[in-house]
N, C-alpha and C. Protein backbone atom coordinates (compact mmCIF):
# COMPACT_ATOMS: atom_id res chain seq x y z
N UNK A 1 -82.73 -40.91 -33.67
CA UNK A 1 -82.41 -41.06 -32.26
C UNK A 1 -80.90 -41.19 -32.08
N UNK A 2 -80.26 -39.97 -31.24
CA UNK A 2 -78.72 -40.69 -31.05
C UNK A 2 -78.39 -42.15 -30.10
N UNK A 3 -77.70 -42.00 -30.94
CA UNK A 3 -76.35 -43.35 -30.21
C UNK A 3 -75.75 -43.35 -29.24
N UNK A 4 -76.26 -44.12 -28.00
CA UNK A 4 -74.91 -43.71 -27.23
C UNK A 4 -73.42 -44.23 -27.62
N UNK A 5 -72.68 -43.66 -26.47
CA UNK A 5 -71.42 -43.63 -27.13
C UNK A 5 -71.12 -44.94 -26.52
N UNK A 6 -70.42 -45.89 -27.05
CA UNK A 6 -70.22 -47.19 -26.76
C UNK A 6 -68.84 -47.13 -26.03
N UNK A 7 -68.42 -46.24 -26.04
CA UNK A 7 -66.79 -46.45 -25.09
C UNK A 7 -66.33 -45.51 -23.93
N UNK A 8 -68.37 -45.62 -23.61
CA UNK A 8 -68.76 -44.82 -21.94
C UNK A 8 -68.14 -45.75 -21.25
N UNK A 9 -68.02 -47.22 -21.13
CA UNK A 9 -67.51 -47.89 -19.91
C UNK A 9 -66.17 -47.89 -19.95
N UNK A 10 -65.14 -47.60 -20.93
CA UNK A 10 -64.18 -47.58 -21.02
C UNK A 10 -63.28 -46.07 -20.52
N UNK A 11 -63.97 -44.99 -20.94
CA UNK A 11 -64.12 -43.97 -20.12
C UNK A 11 -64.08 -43.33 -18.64
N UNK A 12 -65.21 -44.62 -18.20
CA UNK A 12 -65.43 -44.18 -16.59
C UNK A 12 -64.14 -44.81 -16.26
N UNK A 13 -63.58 -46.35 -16.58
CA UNK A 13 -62.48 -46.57 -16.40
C UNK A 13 -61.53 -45.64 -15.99
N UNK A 14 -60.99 -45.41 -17.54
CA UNK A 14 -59.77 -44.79 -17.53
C UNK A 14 -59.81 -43.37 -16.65
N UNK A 15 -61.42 -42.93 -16.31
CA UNK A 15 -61.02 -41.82 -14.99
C UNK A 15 -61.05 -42.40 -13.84
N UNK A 16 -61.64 -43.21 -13.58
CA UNK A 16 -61.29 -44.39 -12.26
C UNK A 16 -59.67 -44.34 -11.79
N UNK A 17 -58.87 -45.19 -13.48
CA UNK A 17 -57.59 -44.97 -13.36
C UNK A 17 -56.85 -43.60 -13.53
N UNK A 18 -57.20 -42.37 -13.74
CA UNK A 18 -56.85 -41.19 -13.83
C UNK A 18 -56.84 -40.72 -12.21
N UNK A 19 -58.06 -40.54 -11.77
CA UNK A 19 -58.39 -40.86 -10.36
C UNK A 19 -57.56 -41.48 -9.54
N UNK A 20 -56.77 -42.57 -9.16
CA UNK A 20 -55.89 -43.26 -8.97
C UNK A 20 -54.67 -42.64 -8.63
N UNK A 21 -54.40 -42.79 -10.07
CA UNK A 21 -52.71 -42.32 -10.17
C UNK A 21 -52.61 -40.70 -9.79
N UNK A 22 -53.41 -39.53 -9.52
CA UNK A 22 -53.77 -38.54 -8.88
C UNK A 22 -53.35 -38.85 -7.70
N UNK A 23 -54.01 -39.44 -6.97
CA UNK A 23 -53.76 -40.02 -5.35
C UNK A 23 -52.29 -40.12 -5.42
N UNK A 24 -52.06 -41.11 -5.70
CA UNK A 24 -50.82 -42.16 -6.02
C UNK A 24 -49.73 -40.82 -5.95
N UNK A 25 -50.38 -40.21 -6.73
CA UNK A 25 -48.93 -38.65 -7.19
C UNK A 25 -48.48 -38.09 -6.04
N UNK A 26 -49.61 -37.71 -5.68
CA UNK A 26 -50.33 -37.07 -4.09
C UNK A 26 -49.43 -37.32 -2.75
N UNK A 27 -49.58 -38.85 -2.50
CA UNK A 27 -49.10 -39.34 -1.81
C UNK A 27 -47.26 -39.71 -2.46
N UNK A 28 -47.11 -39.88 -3.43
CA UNK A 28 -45.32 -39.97 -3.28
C UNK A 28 -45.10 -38.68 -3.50
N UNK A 29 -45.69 -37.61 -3.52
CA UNK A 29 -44.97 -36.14 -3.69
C UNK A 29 -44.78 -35.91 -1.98
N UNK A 30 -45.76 -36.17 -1.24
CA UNK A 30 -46.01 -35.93 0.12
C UNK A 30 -44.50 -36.93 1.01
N UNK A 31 -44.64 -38.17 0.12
CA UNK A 31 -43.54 -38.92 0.56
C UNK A 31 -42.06 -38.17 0.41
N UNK A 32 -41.65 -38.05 -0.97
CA UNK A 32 -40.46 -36.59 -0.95
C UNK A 32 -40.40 -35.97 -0.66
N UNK A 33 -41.48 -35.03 -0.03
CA UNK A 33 -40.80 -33.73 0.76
C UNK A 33 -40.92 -33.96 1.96
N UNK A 34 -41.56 -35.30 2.60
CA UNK A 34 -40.99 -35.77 3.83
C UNK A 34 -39.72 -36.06 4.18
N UNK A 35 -39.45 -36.48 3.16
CA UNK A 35 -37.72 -37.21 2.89
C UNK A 35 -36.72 -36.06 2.56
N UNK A 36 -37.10 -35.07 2.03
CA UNK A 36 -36.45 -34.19 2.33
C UNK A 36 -36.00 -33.27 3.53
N UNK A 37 -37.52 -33.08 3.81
CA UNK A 37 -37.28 -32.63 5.42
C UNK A 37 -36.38 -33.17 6.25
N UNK A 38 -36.53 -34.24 6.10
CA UNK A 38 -36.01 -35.08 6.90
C UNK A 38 -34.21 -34.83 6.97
N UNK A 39 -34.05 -35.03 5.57
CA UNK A 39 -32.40 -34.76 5.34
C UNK A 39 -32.08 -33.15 5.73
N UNK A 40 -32.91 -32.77 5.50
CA UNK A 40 -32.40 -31.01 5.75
C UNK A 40 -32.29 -31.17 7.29
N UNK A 41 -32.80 -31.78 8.09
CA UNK A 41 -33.25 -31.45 9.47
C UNK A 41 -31.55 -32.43 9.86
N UNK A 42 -31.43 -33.21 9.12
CA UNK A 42 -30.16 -34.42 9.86
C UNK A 42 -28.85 -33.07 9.07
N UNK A 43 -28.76 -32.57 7.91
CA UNK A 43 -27.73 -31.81 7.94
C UNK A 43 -27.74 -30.99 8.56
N UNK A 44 -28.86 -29.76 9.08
CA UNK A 44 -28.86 -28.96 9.87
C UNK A 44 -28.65 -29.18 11.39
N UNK A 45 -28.64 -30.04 11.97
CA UNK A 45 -27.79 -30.64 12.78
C UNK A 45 -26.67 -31.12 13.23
N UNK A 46 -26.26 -31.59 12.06
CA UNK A 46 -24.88 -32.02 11.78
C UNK A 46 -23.64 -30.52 11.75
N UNK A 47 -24.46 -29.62 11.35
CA UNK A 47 -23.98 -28.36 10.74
C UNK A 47 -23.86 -27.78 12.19
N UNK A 48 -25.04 -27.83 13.16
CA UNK A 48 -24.68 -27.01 14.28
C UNK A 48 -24.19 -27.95 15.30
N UNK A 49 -23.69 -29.60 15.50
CA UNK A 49 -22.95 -29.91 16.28
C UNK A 49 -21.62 -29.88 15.80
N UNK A 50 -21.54 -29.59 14.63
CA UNK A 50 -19.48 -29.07 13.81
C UNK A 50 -19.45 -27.93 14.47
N UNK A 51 -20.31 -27.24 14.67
CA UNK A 51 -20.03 -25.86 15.06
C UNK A 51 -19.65 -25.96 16.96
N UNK A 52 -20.42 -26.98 17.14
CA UNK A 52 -20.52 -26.93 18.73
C UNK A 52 -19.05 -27.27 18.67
N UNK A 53 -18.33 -28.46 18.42
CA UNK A 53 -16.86 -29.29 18.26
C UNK A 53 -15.90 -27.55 18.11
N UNK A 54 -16.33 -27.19 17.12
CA UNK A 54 -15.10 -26.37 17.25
C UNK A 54 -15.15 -25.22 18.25
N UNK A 55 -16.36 -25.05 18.58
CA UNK A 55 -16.05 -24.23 19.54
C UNK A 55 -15.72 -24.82 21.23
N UNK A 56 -16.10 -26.13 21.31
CA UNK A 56 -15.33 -26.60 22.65
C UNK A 56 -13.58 -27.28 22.04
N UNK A 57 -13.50 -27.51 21.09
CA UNK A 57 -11.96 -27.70 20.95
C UNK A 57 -11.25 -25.79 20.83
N UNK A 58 -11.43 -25.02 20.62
CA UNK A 58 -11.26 -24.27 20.95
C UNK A 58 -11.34 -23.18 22.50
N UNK A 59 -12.06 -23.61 22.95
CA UNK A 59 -11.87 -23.58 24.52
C UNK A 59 -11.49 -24.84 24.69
N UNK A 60 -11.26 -25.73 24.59
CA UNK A 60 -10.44 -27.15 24.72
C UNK A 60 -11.25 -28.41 25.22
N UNK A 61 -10.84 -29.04 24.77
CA UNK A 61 -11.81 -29.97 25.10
C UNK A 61 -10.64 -31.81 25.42
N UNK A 62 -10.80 -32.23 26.08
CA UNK A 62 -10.16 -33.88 26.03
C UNK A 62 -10.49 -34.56 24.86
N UNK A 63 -9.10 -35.64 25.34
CA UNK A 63 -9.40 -36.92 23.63
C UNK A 63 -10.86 -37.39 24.20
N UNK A 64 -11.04 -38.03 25.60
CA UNK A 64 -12.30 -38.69 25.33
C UNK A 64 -13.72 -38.00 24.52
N UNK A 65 -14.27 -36.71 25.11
CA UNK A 65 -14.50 -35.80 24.53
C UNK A 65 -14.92 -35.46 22.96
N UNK A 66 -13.30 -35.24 22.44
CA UNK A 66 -13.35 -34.98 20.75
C UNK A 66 -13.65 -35.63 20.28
N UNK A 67 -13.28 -37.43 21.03
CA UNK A 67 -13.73 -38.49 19.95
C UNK A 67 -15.04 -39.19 20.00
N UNK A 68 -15.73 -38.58 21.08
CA UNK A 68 -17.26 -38.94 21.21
C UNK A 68 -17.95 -38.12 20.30
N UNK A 69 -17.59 -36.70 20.25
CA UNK A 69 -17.98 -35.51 19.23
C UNK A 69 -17.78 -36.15 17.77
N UNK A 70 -16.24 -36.62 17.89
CA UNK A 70 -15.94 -37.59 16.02
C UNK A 70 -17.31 -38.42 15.87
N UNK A 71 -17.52 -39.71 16.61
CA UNK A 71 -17.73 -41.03 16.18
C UNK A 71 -19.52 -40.37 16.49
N UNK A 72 -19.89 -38.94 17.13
CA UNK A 72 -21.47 -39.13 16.90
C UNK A 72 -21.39 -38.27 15.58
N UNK A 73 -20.43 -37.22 14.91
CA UNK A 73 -21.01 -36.57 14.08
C UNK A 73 -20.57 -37.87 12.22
N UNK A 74 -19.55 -38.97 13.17
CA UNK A 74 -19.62 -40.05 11.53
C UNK A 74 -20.70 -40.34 11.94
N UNK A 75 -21.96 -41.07 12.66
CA UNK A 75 -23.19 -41.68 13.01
C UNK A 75 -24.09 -40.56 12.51
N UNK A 76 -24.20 -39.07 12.20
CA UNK A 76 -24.82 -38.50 11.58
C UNK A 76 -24.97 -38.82 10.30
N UNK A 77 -23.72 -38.34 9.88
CA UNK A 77 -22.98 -38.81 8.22
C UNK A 77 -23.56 -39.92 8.06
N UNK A 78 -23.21 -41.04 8.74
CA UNK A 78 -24.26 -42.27 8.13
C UNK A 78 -25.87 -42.62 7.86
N UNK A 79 -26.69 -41.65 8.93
CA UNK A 79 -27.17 -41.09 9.04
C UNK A 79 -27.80 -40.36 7.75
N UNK A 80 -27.21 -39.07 7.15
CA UNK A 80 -26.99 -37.84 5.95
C UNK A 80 -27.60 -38.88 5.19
N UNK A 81 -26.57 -40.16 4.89
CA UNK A 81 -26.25 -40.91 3.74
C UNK A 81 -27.14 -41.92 3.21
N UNK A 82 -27.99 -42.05 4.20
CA UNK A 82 -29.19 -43.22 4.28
C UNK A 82 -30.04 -42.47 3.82
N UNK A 83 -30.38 -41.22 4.28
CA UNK A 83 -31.28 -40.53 4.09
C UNK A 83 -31.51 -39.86 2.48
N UNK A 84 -30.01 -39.44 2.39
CA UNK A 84 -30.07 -39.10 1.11
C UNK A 84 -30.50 -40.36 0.30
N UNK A 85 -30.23 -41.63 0.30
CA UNK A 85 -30.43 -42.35 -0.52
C UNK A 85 -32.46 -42.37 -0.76
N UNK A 86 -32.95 -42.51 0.41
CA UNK A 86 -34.00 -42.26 0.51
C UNK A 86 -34.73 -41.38 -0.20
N UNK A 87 -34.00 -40.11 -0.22
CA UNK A 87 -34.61 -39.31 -0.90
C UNK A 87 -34.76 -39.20 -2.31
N UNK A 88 -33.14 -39.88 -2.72
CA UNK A 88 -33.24 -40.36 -4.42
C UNK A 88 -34.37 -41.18 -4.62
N UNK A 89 -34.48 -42.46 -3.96
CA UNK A 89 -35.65 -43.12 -4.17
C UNK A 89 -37.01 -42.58 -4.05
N UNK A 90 -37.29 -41.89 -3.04
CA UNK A 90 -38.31 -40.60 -3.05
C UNK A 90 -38.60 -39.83 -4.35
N UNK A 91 -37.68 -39.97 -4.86
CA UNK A 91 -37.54 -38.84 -6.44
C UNK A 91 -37.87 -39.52 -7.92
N UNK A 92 -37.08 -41.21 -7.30
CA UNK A 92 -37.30 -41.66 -8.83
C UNK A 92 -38.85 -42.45 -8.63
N UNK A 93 -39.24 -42.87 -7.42
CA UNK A 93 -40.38 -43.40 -7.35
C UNK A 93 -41.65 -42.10 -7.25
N UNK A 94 -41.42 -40.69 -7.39
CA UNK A 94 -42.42 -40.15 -7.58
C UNK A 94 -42.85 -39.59 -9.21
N UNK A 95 -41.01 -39.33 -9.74
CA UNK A 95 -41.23 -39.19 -11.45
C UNK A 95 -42.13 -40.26 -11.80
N UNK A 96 -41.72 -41.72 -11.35
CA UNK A 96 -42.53 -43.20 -12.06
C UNK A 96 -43.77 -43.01 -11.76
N UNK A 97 -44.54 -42.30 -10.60
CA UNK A 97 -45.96 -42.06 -10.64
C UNK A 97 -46.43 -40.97 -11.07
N UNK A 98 -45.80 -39.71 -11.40
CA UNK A 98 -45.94 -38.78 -12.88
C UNK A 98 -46.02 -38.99 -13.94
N UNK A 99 -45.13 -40.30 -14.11
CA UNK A 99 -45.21 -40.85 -15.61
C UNK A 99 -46.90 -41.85 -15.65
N UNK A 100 -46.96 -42.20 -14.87
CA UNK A 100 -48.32 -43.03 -14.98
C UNK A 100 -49.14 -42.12 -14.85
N UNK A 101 -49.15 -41.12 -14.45
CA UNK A 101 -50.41 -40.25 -14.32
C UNK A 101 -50.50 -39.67 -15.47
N UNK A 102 -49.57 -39.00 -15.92
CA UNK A 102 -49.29 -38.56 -17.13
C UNK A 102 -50.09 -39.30 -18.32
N UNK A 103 -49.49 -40.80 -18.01
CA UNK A 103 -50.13 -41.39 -18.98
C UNK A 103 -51.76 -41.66 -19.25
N UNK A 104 -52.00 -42.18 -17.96
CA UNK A 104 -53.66 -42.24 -17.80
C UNK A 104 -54.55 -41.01 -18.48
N UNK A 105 -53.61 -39.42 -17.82
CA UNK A 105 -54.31 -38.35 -18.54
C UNK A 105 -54.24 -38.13 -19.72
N UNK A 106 -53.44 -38.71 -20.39
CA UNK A 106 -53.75 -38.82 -22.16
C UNK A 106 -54.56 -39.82 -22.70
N UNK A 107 -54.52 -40.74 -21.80
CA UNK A 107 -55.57 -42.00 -22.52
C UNK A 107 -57.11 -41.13 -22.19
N UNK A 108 -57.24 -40.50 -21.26
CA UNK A 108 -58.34 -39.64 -20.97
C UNK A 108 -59.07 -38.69 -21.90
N UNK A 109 -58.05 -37.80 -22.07
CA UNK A 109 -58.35 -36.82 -23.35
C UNK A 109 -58.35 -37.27 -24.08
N UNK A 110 -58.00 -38.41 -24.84
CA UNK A 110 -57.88 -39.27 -25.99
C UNK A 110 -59.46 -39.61 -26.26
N UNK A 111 -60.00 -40.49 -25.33
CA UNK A 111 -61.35 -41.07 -24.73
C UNK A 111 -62.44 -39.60 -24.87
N UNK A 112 -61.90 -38.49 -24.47
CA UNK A 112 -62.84 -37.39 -24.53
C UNK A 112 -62.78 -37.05 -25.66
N UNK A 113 -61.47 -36.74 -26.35
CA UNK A 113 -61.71 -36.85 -27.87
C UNK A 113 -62.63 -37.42 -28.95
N UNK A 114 -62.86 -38.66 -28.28
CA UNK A 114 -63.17 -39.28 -29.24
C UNK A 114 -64.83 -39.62 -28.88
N UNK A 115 -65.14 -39.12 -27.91
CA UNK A 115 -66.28 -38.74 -27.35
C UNK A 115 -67.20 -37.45 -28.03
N UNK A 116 -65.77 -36.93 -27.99
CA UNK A 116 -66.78 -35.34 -28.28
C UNK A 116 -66.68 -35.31 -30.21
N UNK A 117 -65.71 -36.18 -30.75
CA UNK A 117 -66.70 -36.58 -32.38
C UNK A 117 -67.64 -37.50 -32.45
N UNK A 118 -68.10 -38.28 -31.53
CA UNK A 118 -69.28 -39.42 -31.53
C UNK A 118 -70.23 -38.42 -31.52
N UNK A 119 -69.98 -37.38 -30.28
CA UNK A 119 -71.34 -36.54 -30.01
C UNK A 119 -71.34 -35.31 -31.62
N UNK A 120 -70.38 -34.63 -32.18
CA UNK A 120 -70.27 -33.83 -33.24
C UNK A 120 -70.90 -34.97 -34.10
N UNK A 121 -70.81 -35.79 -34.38
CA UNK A 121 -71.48 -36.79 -35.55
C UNK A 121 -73.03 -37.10 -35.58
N UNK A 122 -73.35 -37.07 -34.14
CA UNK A 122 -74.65 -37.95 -33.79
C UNK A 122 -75.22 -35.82 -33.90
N UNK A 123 -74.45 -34.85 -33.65
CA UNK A 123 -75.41 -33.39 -34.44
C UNK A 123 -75.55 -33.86 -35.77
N UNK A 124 -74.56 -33.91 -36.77
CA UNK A 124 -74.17 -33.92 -38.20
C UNK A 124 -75.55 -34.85 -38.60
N UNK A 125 -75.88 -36.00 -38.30
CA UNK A 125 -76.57 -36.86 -38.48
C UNK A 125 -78.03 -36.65 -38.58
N UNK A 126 -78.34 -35.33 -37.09
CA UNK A 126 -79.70 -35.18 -36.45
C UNK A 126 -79.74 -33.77 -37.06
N UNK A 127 -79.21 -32.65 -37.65
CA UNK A 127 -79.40 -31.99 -38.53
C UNK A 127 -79.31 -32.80 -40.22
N UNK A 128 -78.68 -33.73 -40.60
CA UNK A 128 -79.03 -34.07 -41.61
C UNK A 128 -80.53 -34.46 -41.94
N UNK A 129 -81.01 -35.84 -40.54
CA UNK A 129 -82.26 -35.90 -40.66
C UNK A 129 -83.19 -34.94 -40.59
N UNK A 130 -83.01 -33.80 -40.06
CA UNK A 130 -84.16 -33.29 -39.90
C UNK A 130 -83.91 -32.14 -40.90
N UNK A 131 -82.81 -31.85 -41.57
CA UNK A 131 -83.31 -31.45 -42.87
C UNK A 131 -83.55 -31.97 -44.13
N UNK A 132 -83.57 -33.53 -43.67
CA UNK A 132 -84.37 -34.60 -45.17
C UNK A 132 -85.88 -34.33 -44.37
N UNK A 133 -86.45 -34.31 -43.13
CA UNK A 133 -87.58 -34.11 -43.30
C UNK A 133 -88.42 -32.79 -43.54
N UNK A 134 -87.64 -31.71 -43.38
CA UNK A 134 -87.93 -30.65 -43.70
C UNK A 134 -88.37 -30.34 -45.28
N UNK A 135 -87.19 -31.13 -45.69
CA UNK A 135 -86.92 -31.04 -47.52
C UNK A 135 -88.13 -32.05 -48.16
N UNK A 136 -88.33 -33.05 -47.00
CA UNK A 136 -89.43 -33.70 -47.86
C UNK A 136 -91.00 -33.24 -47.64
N UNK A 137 -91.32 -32.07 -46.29
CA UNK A 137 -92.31 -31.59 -45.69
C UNK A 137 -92.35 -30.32 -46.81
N UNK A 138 -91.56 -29.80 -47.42
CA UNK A 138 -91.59 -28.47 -48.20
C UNK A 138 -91.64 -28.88 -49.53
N UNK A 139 -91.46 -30.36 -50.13
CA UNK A 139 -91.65 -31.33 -51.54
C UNK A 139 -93.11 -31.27 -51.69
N UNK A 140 -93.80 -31.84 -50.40
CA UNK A 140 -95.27 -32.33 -50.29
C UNK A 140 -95.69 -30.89 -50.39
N UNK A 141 -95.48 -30.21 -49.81
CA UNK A 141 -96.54 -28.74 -49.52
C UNK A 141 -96.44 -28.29 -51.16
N UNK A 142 -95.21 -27.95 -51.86
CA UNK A 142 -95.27 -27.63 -53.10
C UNK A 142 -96.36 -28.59 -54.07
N UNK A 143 -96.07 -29.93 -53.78
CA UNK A 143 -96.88 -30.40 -54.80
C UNK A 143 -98.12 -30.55 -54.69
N UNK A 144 -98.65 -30.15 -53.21
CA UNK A 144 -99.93 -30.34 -53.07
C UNK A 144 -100.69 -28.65 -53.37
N UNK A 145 -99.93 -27.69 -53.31
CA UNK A 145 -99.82 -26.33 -54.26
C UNK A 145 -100.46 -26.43 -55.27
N UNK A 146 -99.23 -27.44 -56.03
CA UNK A 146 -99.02 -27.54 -57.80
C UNK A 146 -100.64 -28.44 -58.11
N UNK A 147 -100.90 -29.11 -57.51
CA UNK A 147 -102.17 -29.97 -57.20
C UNK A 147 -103.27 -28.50 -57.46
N UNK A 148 -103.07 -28.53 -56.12
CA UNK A 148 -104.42 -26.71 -56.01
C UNK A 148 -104.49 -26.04 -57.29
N UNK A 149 -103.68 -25.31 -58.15
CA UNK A 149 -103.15 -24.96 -58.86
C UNK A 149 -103.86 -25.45 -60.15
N UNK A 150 -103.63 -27.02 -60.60
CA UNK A 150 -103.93 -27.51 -62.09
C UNK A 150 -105.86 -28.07 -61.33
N UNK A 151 -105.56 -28.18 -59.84
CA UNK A 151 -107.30 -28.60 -59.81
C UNK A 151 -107.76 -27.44 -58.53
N UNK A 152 -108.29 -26.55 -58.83
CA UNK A 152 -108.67 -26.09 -58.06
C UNK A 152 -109.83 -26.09 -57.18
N UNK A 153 -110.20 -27.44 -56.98
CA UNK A 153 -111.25 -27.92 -56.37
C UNK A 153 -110.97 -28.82 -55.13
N UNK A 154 -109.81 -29.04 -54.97
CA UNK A 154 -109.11 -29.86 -54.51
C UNK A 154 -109.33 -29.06 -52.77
């Protein structure tokens, strides 16, 4: 009779936790390219109110004017700068949940590994037995032959 495999509960685990950190990936990958968007959308802005500035200082424009144009496109920049930081953090907090996923999926295949020689062993085992009973079903038939044979009355 096979064996079950004794490190089924440890298994469902570690896809529980495989399971998991999937999500987990899921959601901070979804988080970075929010955060990216985000920055592309604040430079691409930034990019077409520089453009607006020079083209009203070029048809001309007043100090009050230029320097409302200055002090909103530094409030972008600060703006850019937050964001970018965001997005680094976006980046290193989604590698750190690649790396855990990563990891879980090797403890996984590891677990299936070692699954799928419990199950190769528990064949090895159930063809061994059943060719000791074969070997001992084809012992008896011969000797009960060899029997027929020296008594033929038998």
């Amino acid at each position: 009779m096979a064996e079950p495999f004794a490190l089924l509960p440890l298994i469902k685990l570690a896809q529980h936790q495989n399971d998991s950190a999937t999500r987990k990936l899921g959601q901070l990958n979804k988080q970075q390219q929010s955060a990216q968007e985000k920055l592309d959308i604040l430079q691409q802005y930034r990019k077409d109110y520089q453009a607006r500035l020079q083209e009203a200082t070029q048809s001309g424009i007043n100090q009050a004017d230029l320097r409302n144009f200055q002090q909103f496109i530094g409030k972008i920049d600060e703006a850019i700068g937050q964001q970018l930081q965001q997005v680094e953090q976006s980046k290193i907090s989604t590698q750190t949940g690649r790396n855990e996923f990563d990891a879980t999926r090797r403890k996984l295949k590891s677990f299936d590994t070692l699954q799928q020689r419990h199950i190769e062993e528990q064949k090895k085992a159930a063809e061994k037995s059943e060719q000791k009973m074969l070997d001992e079903h084809t012992g008896r038939m011969a000797a009960y032959k060899m029997k027929q044979i020296e008594d033929p009355d038998i």
